[in-house]
N, C-alpha and C. Protein backbone atom coordinates (compact mmCIF):
# COMPACT_ATOMS: atom_id res chain seq x y z
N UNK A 1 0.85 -1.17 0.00
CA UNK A 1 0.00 0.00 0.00
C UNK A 1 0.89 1.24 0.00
N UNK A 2 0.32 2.40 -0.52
CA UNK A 2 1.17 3.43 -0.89
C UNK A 2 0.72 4.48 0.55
N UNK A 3 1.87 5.19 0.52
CA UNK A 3 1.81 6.53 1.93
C UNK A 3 0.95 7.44 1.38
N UNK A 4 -0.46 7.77 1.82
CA UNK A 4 -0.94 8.69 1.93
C UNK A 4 -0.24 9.88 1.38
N UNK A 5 -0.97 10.70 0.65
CA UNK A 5 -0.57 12.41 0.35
C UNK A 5 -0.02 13.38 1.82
N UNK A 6 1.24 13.54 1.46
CA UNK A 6 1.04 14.38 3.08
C UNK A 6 2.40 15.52 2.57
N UNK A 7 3.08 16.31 3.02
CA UNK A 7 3.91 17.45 3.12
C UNK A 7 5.04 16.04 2.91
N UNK A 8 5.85 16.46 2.11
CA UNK A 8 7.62 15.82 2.25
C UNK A 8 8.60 16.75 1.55
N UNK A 9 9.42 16.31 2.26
CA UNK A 9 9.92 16.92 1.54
C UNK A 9 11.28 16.65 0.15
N UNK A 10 11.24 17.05 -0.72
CA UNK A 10 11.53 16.94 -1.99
C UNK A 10 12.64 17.66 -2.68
N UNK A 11 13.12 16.96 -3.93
CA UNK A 11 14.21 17.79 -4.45
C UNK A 11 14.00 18.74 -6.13
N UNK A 12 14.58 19.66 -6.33
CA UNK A 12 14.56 20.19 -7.64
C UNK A 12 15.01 19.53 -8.66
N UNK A 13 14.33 19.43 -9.85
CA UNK A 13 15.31 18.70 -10.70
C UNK A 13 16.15 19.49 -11.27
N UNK A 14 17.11 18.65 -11.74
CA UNK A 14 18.13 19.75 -12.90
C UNK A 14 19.60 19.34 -11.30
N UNK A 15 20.39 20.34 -12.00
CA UNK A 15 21.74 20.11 -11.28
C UNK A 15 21.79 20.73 -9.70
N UNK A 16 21.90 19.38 -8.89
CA UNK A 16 22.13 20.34 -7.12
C UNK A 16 23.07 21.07 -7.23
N UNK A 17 24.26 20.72 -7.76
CA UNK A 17 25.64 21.49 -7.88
C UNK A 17 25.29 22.86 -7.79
N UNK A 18 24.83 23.31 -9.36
CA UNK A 18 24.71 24.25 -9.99
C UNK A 18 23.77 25.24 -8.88
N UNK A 19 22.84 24.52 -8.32
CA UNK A 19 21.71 25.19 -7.34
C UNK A 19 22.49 25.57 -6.51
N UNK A 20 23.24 25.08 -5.56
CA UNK A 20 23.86 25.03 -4.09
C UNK A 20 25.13 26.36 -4.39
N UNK A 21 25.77 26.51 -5.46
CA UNK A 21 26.64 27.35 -6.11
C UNK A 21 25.55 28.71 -5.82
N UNK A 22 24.77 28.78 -6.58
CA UNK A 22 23.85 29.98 -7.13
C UNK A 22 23.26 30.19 -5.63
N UNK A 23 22.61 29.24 -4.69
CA UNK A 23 22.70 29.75 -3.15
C UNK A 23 23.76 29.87 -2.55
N UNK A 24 24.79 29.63 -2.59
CA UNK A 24 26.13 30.30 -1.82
C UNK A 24 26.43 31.89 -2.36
N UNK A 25 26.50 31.46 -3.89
CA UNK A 25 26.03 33.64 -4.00
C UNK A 25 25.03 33.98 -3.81
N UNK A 26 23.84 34.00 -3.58
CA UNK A 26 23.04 34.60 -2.98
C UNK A 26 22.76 34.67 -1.18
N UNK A 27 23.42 34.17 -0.85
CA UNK A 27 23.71 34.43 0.60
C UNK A 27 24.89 35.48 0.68
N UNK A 28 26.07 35.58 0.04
CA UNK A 28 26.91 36.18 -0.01
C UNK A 28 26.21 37.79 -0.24
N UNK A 29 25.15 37.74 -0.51
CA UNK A 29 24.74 39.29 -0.95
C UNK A 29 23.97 40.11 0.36
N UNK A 30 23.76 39.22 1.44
CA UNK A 30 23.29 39.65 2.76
C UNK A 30 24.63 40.36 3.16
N UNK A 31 25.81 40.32 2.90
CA UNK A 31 27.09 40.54 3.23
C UNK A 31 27.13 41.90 2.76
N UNK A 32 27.84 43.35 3.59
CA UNK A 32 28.17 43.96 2.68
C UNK A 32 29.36 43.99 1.21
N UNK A 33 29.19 44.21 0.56
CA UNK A 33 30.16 43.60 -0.55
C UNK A 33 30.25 45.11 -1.73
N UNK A 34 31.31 45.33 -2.01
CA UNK A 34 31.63 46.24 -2.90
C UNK A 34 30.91 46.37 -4.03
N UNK A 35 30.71 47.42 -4.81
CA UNK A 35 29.71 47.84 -5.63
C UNK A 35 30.00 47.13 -7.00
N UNK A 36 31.19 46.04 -6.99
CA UNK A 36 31.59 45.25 -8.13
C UNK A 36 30.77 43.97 -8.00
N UNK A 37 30.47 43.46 -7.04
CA UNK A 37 29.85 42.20 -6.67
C UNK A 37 28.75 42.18 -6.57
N UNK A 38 27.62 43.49 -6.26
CA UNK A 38 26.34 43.32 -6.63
C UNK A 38 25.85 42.82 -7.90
N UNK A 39 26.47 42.89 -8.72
CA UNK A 39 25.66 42.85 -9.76
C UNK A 39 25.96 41.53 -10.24
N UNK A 40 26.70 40.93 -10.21
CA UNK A 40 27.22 39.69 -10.08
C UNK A 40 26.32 39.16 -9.46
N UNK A 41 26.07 39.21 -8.38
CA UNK A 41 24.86 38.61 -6.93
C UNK A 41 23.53 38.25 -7.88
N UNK A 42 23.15 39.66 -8.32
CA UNK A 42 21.52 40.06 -8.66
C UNK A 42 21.37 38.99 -9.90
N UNK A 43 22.79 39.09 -10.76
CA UNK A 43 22.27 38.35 -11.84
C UNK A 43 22.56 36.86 -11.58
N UNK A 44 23.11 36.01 -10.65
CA UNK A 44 22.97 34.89 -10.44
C UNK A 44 21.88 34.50 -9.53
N UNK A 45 21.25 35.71 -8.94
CA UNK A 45 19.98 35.00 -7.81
C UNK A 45 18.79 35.18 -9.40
N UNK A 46 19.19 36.25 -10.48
CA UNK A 46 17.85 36.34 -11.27
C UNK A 46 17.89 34.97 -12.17
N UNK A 47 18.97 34.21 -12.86
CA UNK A 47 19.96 33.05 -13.00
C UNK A 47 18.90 31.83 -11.97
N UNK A 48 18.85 31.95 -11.26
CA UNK A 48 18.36 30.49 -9.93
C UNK A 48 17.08 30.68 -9.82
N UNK A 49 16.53 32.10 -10.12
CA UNK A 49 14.90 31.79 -10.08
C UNK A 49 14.83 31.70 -11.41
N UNK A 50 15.12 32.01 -12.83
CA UNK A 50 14.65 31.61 -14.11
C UNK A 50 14.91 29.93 -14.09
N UNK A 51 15.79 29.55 -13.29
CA UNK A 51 16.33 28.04 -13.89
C UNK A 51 14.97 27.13 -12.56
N UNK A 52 14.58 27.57 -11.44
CA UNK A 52 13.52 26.90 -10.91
C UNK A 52 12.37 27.31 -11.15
N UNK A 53 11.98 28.39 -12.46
CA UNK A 53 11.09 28.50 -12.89
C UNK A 53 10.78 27.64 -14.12
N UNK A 54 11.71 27.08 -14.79
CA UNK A 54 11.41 26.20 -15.98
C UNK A 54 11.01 24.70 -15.46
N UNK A 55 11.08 24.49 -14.44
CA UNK A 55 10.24 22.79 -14.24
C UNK A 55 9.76 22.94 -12.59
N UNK A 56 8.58 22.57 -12.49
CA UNK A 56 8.10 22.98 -11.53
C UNK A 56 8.71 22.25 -10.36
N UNK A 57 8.95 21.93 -8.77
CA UNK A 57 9.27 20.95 -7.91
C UNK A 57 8.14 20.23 -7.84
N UNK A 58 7.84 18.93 -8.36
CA UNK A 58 7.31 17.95 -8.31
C UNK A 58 8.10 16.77 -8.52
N UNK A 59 7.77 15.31 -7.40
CA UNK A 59 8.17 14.56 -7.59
C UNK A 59 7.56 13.75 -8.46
N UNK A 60 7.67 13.64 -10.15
CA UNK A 60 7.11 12.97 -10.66
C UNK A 60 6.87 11.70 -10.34
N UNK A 61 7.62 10.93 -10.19
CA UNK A 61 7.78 9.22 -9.27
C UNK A 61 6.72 9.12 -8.59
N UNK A 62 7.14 10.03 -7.34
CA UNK A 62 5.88 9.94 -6.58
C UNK A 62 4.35 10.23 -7.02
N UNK A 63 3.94 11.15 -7.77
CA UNK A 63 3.01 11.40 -8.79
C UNK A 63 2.27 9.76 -10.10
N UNK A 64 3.30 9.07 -10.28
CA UNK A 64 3.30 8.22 -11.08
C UNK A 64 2.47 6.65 -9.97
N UNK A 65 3.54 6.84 -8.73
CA UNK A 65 3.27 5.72 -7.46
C UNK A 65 1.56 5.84 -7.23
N UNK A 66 1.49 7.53 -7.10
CA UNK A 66 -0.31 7.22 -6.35
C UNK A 66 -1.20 7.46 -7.81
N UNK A 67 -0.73 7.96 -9.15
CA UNK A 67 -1.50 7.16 -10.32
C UNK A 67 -1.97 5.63 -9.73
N UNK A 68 -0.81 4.67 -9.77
CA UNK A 68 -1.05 3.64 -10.04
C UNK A 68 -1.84 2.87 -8.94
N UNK A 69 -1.52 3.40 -7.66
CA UNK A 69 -2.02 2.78 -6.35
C UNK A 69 -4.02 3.35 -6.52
N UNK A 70 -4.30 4.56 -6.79
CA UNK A 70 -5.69 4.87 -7.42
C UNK A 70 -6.12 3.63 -8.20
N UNK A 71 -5.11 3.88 -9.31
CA UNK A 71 -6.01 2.76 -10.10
C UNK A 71 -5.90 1.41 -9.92
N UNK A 72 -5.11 0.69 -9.24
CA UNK A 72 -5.43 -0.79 -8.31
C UNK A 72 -6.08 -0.55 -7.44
N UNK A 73 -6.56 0.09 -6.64
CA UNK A 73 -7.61 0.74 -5.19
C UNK A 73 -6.99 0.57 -4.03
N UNK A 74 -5.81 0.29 -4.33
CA UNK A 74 -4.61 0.49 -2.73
C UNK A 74 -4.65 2.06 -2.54
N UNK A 75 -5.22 3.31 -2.85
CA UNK A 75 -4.84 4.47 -2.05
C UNK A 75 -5.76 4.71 -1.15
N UNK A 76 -5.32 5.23 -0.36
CA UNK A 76 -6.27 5.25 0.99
C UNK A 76 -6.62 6.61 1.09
N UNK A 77 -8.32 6.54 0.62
CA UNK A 77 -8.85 7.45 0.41
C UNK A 77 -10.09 7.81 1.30
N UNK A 78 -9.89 8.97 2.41
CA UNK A 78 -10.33 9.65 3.80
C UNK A 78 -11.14 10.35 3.56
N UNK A 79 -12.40 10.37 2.57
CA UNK A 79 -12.87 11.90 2.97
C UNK A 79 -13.03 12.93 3.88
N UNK A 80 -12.78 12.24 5.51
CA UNK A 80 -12.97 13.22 6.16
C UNK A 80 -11.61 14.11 6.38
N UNK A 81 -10.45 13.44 6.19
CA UNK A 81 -9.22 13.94 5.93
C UNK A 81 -8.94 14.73 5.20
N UNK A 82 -9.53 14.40 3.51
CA UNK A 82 -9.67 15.31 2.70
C UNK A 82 -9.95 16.48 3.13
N UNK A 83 -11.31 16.43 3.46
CA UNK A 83 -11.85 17.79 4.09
C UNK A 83 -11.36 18.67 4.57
N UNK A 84 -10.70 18.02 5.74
CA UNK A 84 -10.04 18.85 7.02
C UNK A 84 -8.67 19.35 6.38
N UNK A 85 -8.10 18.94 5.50
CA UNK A 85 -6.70 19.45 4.69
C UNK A 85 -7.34 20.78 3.54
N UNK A 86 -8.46 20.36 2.99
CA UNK A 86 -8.84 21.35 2.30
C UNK A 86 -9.54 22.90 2.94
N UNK A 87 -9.80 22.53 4.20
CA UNK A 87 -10.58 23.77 5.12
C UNK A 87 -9.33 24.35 5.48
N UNK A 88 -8.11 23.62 5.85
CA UNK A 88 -7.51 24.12 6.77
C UNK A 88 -6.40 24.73 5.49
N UNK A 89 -6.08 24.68 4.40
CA UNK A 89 -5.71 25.36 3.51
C UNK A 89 -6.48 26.61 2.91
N UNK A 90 -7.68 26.42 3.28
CA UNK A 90 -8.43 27.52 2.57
C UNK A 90 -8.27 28.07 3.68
N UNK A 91 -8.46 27.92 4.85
CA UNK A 91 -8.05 29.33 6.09
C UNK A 91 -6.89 29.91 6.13
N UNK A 92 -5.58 28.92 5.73
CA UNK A 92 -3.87 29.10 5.27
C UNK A 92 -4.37 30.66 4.46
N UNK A 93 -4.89 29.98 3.10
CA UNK A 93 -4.83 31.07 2.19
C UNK A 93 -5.92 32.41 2.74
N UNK A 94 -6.59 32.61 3.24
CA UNK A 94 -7.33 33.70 3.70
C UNK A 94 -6.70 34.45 4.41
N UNK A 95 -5.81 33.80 5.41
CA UNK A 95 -4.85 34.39 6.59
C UNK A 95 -3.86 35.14 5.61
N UNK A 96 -3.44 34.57 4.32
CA UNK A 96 -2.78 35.37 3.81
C UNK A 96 -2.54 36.79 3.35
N UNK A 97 -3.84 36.54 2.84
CA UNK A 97 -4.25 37.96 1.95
C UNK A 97 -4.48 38.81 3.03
């Protein structure tokens, strides 16, 4: 039987390297730093959000696992759980605004 839908946590696809690089300069920019290195900063943090804007964080796998567990009838499906995840997100998002 497959784990229930719940919060996990997950990785980006594409290169960690390349990610973990592009967050070490962008931490470096909390730093004061000479007027040569800003711009350097700005365009590798603008660099790390265009590159986690081209594929969304989803674990496809996992996406593929509860396809298949649905359609054999192994997912374990709560409506009252449902519910209570969907109320308590719609109050998340109200609190927001």
């Amino acid at each position: 039987m497959i784990d229930p839908i719940s919060f996990k946590p997950g990785t980006v696809s594409g290169s960690a390297k390349a990610g973990v690089e592009k967050v070490d300069a962008a931490r470096t920019a909390a730093r004061p730093a000479d007027s040569r290195t800003a711009p350097k900063v700005e365009s590798d943090v603008r660099a790390l959000a265009a590159q986690m804007a081209e594929t969304p964080p989803v674990d496809r796998e996992r996406v593929q696992q509860i396809k298949r567990a649905i359609e054999q009838g192994q997912f374990p499906i709560v409506p009252a759980r449902i519910a209570d995840r969907l109320i308590a997100a719609s109050f998340n998002w109200v609190s927001q605004k």
